[in-house]
PDB file of N, CA and C in Angstrom:
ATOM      1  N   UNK A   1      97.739  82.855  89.558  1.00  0.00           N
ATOM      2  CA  UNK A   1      97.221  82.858  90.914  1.00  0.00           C
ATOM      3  C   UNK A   1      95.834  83.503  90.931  1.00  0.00           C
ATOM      4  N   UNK A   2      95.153  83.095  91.637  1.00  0.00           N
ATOM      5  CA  UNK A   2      93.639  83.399  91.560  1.00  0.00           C
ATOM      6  C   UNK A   2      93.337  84.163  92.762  1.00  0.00           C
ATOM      7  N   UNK A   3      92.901  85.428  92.632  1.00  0.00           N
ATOM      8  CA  UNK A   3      92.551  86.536  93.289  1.00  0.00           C
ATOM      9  C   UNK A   3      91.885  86.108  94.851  1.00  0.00           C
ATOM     10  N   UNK A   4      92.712  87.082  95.937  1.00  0.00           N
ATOM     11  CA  UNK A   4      92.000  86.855  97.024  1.00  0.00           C
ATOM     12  C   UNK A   4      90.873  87.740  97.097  1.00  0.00           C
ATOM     13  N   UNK A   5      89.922  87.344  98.162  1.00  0.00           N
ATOM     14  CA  UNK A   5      88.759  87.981  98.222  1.00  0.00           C
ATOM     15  C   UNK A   5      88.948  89.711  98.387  1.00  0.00           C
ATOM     16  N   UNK A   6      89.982  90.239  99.012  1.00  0.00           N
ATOM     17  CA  UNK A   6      90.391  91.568  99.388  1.00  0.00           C
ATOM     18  C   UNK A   6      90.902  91.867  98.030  1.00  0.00           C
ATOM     19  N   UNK A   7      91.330  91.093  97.081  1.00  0.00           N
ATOM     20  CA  UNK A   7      91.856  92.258  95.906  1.00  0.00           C
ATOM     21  C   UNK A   7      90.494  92.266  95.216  1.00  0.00           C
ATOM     22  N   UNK A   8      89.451  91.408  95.201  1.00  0.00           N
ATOM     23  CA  UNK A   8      88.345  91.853  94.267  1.00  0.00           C
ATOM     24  C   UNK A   8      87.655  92.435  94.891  1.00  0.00           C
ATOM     25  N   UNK A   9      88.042  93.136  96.240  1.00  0.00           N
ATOM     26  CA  UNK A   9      86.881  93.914  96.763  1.00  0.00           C
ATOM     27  C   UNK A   9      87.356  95.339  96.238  1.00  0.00           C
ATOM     28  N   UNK A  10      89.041  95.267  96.607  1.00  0.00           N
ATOM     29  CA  UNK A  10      89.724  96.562  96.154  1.00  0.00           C
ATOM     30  C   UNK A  10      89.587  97.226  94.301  1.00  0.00           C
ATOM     31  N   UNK A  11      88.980  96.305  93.722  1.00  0.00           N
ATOM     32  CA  UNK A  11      89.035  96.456  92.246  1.00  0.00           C
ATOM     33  C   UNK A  11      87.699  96.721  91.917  1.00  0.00           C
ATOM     34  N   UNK A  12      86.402  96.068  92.923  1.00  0.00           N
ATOM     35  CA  UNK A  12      85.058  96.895  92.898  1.00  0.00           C
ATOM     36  C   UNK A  12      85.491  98.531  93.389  1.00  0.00           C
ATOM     37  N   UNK A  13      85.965  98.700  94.682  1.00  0.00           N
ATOM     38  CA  UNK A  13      86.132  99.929  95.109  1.00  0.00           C
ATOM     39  C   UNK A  13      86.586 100.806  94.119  1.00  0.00           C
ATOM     40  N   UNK A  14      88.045 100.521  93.044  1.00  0.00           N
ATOM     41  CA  UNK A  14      88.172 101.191  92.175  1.00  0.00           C
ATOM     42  C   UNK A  14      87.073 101.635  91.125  1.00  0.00           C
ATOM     43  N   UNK A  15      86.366 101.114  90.708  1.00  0.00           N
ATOM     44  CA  UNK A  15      85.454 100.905  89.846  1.00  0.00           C
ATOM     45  C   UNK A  15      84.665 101.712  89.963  1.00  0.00           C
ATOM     46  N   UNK A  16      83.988 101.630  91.188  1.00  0.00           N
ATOM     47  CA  UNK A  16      82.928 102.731  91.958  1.00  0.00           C
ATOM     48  C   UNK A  16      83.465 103.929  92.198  1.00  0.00           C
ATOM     49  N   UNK A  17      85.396 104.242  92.291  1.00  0.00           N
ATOM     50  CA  UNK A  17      85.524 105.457  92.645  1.00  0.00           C
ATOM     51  C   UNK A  17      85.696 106.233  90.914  1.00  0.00           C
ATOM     52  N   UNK A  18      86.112 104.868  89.916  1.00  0.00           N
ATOM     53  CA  UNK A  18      85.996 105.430  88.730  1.00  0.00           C
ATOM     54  C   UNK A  18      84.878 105.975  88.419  1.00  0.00           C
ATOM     55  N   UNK A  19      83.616 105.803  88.644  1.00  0.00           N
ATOM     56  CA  UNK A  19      82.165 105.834  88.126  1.00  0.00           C
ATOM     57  C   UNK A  19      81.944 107.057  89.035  1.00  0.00           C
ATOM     58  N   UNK A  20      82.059 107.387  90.111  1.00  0.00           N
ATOM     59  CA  UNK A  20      81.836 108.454  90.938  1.00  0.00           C
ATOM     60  C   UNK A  20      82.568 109.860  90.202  1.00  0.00           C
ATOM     61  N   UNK A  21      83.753 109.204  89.742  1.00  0.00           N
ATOM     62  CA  UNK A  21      84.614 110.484  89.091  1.00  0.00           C
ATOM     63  C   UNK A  21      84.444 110.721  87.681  1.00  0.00           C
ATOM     64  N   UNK A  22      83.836 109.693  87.128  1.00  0.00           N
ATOM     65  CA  UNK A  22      83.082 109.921  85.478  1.00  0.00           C
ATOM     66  C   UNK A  22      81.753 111.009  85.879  1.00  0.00           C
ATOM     67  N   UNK A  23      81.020 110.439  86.523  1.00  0.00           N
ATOM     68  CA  UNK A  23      79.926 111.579  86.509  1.00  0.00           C
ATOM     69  C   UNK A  23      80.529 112.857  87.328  1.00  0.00           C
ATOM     70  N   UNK A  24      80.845 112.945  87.987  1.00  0.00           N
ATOM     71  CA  UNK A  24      81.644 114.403  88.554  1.00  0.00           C
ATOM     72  C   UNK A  24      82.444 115.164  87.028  1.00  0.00           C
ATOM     73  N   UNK A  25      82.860 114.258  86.416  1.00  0.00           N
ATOM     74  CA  UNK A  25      83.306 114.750  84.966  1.00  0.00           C
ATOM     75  C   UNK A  25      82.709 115.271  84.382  1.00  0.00           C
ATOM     76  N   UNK A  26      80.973 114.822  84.111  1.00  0.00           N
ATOM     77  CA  UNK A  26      79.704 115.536  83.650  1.00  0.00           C
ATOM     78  C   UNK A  26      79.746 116.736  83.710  1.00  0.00           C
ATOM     79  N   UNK A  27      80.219 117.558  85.422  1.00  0.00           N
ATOM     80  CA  UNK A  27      80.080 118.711  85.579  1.00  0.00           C
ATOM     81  C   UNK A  27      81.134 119.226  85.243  1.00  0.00           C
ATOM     82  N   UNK A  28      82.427 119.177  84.676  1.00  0.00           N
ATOM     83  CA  UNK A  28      84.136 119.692  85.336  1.00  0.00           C
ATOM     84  C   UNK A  28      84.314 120.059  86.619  1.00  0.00           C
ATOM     85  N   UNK A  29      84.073 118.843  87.419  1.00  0.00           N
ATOM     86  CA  UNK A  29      84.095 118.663  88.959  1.00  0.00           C
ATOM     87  C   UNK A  29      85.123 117.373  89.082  1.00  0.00           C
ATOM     88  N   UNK A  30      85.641 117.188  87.840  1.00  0.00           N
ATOM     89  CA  UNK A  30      86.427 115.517  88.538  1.00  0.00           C
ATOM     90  C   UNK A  30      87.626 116.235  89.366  1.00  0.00           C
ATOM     91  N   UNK A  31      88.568 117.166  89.088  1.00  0.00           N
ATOM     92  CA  UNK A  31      89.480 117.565  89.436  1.00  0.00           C
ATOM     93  C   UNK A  31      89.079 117.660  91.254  1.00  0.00           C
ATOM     94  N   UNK A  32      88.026 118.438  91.684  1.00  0.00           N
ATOM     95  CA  UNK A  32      87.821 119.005  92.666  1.00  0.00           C
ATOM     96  C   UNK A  32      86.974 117.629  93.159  1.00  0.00           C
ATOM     97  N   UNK A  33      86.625 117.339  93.286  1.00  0.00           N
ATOM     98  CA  UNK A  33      85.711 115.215  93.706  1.00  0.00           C
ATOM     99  C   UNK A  33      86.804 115.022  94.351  1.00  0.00           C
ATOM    100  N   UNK A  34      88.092 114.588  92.845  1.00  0.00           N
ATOM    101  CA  UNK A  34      89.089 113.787  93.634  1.00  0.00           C
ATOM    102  C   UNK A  34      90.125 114.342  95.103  1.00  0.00           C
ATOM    103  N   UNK A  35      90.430 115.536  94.836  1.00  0.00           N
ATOM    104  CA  UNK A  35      90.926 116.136  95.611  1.00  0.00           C
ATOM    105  C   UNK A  35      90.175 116.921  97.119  1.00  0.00           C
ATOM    106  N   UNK A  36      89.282 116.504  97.526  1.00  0.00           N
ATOM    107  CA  UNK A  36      87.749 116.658  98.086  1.00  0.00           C
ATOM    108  C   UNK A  36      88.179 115.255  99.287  1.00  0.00           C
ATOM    109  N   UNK A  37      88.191 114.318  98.322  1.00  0.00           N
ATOM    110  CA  UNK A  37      87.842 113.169  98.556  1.00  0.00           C
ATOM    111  C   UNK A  37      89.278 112.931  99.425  1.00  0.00           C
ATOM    112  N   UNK A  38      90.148 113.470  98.524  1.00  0.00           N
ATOM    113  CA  UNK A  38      91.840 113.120  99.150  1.00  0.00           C
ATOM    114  C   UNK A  38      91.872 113.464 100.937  1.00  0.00           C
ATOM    115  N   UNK A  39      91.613 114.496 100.483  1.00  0.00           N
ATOM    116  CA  UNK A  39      91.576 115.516 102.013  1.00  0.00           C
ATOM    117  C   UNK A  39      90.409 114.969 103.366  1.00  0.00           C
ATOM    118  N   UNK A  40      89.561 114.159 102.621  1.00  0.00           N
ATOM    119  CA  UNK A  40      88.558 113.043 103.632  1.00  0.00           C
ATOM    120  C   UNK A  40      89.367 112.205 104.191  1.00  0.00           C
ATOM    121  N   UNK A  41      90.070 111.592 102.996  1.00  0.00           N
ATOM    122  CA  UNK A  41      91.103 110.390 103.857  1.00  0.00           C
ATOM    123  C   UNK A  41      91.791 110.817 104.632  1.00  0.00           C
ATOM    124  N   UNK A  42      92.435 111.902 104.357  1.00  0.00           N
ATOM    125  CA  UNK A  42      93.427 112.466 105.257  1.00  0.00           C
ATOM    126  C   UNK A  42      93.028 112.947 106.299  1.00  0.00           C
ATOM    127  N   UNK A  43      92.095 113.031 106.561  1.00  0.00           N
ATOM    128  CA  UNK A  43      91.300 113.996 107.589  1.00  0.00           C
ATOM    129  C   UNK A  43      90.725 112.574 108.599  1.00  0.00           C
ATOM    130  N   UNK A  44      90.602 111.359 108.093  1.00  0.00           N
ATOM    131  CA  UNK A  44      89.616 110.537 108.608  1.00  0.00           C
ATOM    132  C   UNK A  44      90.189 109.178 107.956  1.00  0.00           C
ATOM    133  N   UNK A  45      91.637 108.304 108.042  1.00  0.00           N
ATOM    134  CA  UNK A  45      92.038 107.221 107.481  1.00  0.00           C
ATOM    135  C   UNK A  45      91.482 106.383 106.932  1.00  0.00           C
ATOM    136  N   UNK A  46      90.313 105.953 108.283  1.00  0.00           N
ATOM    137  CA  UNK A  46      89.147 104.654 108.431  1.00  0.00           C
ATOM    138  C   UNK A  46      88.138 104.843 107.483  1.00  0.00           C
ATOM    139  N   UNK A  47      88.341 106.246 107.292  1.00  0.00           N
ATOM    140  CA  UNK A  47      87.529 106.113 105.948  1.00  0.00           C
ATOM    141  C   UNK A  47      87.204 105.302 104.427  1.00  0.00           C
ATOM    142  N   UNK A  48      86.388 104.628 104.022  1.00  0.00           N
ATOM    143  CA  UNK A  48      86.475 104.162 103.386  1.00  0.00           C
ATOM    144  C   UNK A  48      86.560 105.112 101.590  1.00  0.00           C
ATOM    145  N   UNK A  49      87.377 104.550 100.626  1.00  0.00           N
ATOM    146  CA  UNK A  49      87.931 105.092  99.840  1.00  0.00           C
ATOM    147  C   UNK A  49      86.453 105.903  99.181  1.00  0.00           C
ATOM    148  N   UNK A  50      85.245 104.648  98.910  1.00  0.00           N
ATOM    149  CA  UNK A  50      84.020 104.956  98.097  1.00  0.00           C
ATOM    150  C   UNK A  50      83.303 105.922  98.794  1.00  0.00           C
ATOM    151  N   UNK A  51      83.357 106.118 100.180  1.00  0.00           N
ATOM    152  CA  UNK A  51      82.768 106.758 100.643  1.00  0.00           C
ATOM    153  C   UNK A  51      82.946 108.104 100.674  1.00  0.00           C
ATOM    154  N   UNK A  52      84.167 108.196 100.891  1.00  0.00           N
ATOM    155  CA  UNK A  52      84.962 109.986 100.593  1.00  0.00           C
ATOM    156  C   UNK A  52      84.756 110.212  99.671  1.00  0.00           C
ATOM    157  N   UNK A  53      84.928 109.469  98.584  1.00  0.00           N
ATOM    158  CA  UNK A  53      84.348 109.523  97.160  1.00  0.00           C
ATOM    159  C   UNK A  53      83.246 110.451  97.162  1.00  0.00           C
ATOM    160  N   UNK A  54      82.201 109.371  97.674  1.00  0.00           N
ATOM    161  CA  UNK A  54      80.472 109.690  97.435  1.00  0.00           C
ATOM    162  C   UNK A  54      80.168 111.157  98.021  1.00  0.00           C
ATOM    163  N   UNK A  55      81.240 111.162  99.584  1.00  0.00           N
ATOM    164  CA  UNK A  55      81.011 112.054 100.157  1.00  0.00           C
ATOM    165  C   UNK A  55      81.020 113.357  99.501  1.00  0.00           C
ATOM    166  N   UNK A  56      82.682 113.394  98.816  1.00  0.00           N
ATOM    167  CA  UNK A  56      83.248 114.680  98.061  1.00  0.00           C
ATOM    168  C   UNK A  56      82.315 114.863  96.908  1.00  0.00           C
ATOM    169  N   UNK A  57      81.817 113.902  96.338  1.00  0.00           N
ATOM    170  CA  UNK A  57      80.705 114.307  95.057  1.00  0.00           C
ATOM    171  C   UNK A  57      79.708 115.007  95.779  1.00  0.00           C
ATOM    172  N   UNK A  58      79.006 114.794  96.623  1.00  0.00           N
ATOM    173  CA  UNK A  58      77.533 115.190  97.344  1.00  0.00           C
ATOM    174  C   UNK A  58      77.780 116.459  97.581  1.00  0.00           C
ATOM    175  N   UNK A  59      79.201 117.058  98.042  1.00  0.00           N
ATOM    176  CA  UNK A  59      79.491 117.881  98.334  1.00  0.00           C
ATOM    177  C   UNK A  59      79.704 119.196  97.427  1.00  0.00           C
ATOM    178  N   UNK A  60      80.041 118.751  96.412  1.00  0.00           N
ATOM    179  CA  UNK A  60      80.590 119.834  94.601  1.00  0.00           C
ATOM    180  C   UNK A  60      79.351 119.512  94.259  1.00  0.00           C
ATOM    181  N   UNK A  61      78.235 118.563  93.824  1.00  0.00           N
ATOM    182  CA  UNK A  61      77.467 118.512  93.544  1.00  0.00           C
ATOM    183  C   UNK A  61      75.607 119.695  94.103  1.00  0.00           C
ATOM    184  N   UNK A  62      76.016 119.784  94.908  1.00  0.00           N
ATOM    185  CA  UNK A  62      74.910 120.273  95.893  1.00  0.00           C
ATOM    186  C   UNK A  62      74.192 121.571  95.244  1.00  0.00           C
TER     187      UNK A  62
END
């Protein structure tokens, strides 16, 4: 079966949240990114996954 448009969007999103959490790795920040990021969603559903992501990096990063 050949992929709907929503699972290859969901498999970029992974990708980008992998790559967000490789360089957070750079620092020994992946632990605290991901869990950063968890607490965005939870805090804010509509959130999009990459974005809490980006957000929680900008944030440990600073």
């Amino acid at each position: 079966m050949i992929n709907s448009g929503r699972e290859w969007d969901w498999m970029e999103e992974e990708e980008q949240v992998e790559e967000i959490l490789t360089e957070a790795n750079a620092y020994n920040l992946r632990a605290e990114v991901k869990t950063t990021a968890e607490m965005f969603i939870k805090d804010d559903p509509e959130l999009s996954k990459t974005a809490a992501y980006q957000m929680a990096y900008i944030e440990w990063i600073k």
